[in-house]
C-alpha atoms as a PDB file:
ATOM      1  CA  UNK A   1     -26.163  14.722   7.139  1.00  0.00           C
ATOM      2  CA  UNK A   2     -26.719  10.925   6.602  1.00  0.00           C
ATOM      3  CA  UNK A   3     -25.324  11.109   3.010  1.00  0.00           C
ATOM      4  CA  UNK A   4     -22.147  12.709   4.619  1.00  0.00           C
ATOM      5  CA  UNK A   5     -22.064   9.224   6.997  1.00  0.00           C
ATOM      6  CA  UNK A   6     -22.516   6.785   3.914  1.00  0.00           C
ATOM      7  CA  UNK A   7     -19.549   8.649   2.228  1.00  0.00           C
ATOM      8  CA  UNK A   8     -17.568   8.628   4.944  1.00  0.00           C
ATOM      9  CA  UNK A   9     -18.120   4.971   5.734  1.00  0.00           C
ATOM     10  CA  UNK A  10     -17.258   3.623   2.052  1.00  0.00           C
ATOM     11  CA  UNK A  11     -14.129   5.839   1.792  1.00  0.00           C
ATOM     12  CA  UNK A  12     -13.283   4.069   5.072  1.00  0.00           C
ATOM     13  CA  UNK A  13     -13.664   0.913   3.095  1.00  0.00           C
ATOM     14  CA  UNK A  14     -12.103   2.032  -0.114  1.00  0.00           C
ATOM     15  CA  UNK A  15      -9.028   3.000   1.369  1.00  0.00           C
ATOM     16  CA  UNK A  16      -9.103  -0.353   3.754  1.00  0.00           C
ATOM     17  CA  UNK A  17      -9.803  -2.580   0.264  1.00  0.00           C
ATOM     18  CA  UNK A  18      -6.811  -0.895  -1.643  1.00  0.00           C
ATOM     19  CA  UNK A  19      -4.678  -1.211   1.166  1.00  0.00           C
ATOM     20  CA  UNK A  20      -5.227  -4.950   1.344  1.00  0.00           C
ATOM     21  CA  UNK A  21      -5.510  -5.285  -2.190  1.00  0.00           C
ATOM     22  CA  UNK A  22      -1.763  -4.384  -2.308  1.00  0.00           C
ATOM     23  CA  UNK A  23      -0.679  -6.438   0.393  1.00  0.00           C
ATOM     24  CA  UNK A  24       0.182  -3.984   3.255  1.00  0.00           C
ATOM     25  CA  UNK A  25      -0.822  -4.213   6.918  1.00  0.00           C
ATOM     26  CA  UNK A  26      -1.297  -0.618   8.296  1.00  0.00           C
ATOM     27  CA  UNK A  27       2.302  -0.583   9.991  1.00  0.00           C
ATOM     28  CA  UNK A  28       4.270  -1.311   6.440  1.00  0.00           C
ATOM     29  CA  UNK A  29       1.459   1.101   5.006  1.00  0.00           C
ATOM     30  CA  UNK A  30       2.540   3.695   7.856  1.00  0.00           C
ATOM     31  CA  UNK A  31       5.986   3.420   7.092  1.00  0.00           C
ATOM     32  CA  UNK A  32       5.792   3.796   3.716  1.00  0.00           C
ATOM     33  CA  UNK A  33       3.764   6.607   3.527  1.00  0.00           C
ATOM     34  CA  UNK A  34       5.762   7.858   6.386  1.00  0.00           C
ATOM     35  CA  UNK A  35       2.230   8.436   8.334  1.00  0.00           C
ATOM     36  CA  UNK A  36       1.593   7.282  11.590  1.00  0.00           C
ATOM     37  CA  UNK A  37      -0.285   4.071  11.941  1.00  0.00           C
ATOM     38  CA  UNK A  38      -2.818   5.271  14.043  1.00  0.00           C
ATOM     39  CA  UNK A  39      -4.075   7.846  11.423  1.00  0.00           C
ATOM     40  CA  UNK A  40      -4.195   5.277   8.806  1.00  0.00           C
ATOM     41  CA  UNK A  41      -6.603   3.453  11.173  1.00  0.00           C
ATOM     42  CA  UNK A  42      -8.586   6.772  11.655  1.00  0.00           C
ATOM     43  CA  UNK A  43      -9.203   6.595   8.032  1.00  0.00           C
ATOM     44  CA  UNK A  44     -10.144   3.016   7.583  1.00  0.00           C
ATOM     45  CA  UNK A  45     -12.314   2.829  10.844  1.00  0.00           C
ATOM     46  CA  UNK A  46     -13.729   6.258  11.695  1.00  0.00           C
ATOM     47  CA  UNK A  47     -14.251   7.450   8.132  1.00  0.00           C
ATOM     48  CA  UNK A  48     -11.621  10.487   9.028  1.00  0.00           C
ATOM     49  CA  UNK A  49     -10.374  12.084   5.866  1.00  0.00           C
ATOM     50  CA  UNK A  50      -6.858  12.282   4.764  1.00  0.00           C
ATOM     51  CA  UNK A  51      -5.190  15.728   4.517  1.00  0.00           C
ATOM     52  CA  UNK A  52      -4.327  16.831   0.807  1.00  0.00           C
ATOM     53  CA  UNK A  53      -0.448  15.977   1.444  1.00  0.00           C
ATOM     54  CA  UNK A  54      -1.405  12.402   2.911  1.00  0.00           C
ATOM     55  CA  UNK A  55      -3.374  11.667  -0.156  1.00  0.00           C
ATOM     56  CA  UNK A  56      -0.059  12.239  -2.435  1.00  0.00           C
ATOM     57  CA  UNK A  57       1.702  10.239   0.291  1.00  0.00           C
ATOM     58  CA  UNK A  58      -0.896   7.544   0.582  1.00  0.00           C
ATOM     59  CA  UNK A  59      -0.951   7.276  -3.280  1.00  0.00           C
ATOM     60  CA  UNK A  60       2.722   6.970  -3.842  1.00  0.00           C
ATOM     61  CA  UNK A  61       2.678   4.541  -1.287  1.00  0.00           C
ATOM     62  CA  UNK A  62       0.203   2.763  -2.490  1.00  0.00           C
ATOM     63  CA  UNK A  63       1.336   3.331  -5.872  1.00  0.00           C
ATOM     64  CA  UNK A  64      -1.434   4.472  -7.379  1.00  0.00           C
ATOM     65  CA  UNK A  65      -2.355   7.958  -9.057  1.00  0.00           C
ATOM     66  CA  UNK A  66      -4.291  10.377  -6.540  1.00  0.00           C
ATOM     67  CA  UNK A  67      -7.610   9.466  -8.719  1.00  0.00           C
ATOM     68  CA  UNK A  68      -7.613   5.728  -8.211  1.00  0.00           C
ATOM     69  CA  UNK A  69      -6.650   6.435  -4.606  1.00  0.00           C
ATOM     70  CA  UNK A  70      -9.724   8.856  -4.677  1.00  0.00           C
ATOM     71  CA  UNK A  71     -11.673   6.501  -5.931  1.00  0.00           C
ATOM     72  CA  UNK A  72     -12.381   8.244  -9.064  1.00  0.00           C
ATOM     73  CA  UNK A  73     -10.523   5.695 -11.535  1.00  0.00           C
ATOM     74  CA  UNK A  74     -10.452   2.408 -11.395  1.00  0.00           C
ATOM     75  CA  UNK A  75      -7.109   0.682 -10.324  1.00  0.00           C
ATOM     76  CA  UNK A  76      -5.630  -1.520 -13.090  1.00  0.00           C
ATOM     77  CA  UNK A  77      -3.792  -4.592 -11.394  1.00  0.00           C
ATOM     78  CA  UNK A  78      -3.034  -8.449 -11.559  1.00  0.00           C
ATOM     79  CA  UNK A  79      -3.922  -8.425  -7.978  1.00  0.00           C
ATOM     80  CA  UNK A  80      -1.755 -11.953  -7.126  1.00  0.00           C
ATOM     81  CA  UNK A  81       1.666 -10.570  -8.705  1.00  0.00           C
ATOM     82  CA  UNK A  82       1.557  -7.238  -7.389  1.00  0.00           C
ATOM     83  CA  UNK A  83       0.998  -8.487  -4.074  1.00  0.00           C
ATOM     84  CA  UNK A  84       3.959 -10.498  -4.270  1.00  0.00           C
ATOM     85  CA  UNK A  85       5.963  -8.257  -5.714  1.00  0.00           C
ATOM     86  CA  UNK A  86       5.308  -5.924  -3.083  1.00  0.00           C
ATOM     87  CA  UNK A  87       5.578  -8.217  -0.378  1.00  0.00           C
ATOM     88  CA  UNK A  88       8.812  -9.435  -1.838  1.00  0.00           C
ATOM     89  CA  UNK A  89      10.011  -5.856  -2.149  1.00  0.00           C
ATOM     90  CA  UNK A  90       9.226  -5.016   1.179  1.00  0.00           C
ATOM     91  CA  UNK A  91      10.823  -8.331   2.565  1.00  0.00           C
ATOM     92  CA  UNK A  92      13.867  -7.563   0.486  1.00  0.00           C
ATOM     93  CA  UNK A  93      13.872  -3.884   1.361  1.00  0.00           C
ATOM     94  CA  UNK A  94      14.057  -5.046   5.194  1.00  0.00           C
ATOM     95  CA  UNK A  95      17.295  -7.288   5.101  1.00  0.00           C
ATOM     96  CA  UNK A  96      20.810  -6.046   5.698  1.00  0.00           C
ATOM     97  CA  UNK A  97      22.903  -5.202   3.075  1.00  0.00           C
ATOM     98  CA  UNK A  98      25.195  -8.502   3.008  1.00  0.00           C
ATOM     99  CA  UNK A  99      21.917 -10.304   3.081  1.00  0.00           C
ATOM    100  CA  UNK A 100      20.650  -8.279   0.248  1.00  0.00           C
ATOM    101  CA  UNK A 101      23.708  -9.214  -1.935  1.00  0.00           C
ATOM    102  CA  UNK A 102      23.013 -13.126  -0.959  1.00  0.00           C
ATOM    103  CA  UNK A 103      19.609 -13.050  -2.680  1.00  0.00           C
ATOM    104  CA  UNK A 104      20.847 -11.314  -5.500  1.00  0.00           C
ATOM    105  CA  UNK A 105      23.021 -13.846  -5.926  1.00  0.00           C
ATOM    106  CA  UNK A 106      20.698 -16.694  -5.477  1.00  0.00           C
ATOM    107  CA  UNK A 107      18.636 -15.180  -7.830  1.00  0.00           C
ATOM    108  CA  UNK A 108      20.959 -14.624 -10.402  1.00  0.00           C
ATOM    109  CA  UNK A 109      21.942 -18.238  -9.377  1.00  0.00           C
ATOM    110  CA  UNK A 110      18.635 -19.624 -10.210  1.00  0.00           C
ATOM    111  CA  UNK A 111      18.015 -17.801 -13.411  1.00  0.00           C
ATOM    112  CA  UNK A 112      21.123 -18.764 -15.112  1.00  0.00           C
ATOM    113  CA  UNK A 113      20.405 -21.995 -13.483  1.00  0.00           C
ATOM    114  CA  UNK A 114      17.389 -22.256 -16.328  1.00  0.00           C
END
């Protein structure tokens, strides 16, 4: 029974440490995944495991394969620019359409601006 405890409690943290690794709180993580936020907290603080479909979610999410969100492989990353990028996404994803076209266009401003 105790070594069902100690695998509980570092799943809890692995899925916690990939979560912040990528930048997400558990709300964008919940929307994402398109899980509720209190289950994702479930996971990271009572060691709960995720059903079989919310591992394929959580992984997409996440954007990871099922085996590095498992745990089983490591997770290849440059930790600093996917976390922007992410972030960035997200932040982009989030604005209206007009404003969307506005930082396209400051973009493409700023790159032919080179």
């Amino acid at each position: 029974m105790p070594a069902k405890a100690k695998s509980k409690t570092s799943f809890a943290q692995h899925i916690t440490q990939l979560r912040k690794m990528k930048g997400f709180t558990q709300d964008e993580l919940a929307k994402l995944s398109k899980i509720s936020r209190r289950v994702i907290a479930h996971y990271e603080t009572l060691g709960r495991y995720p059903t079989a479909e919310n591992v394929v979610r959580l992984s997409r999410a996440l954007g990871v394969s099922v085996d590095q969100f498992l745990g089983r492989k490591p997770i290849k990353t440059d930790d600093n620019l996917n976390r922007k990028i992410i972030k960035n996404a997200k932040l982009f994803s989030d604005l209206s359409p007009k404003d969307q076209k506005e930082v396209a266009r400051y973009i493409e401003f700023l790159k032919n601006k080179k």
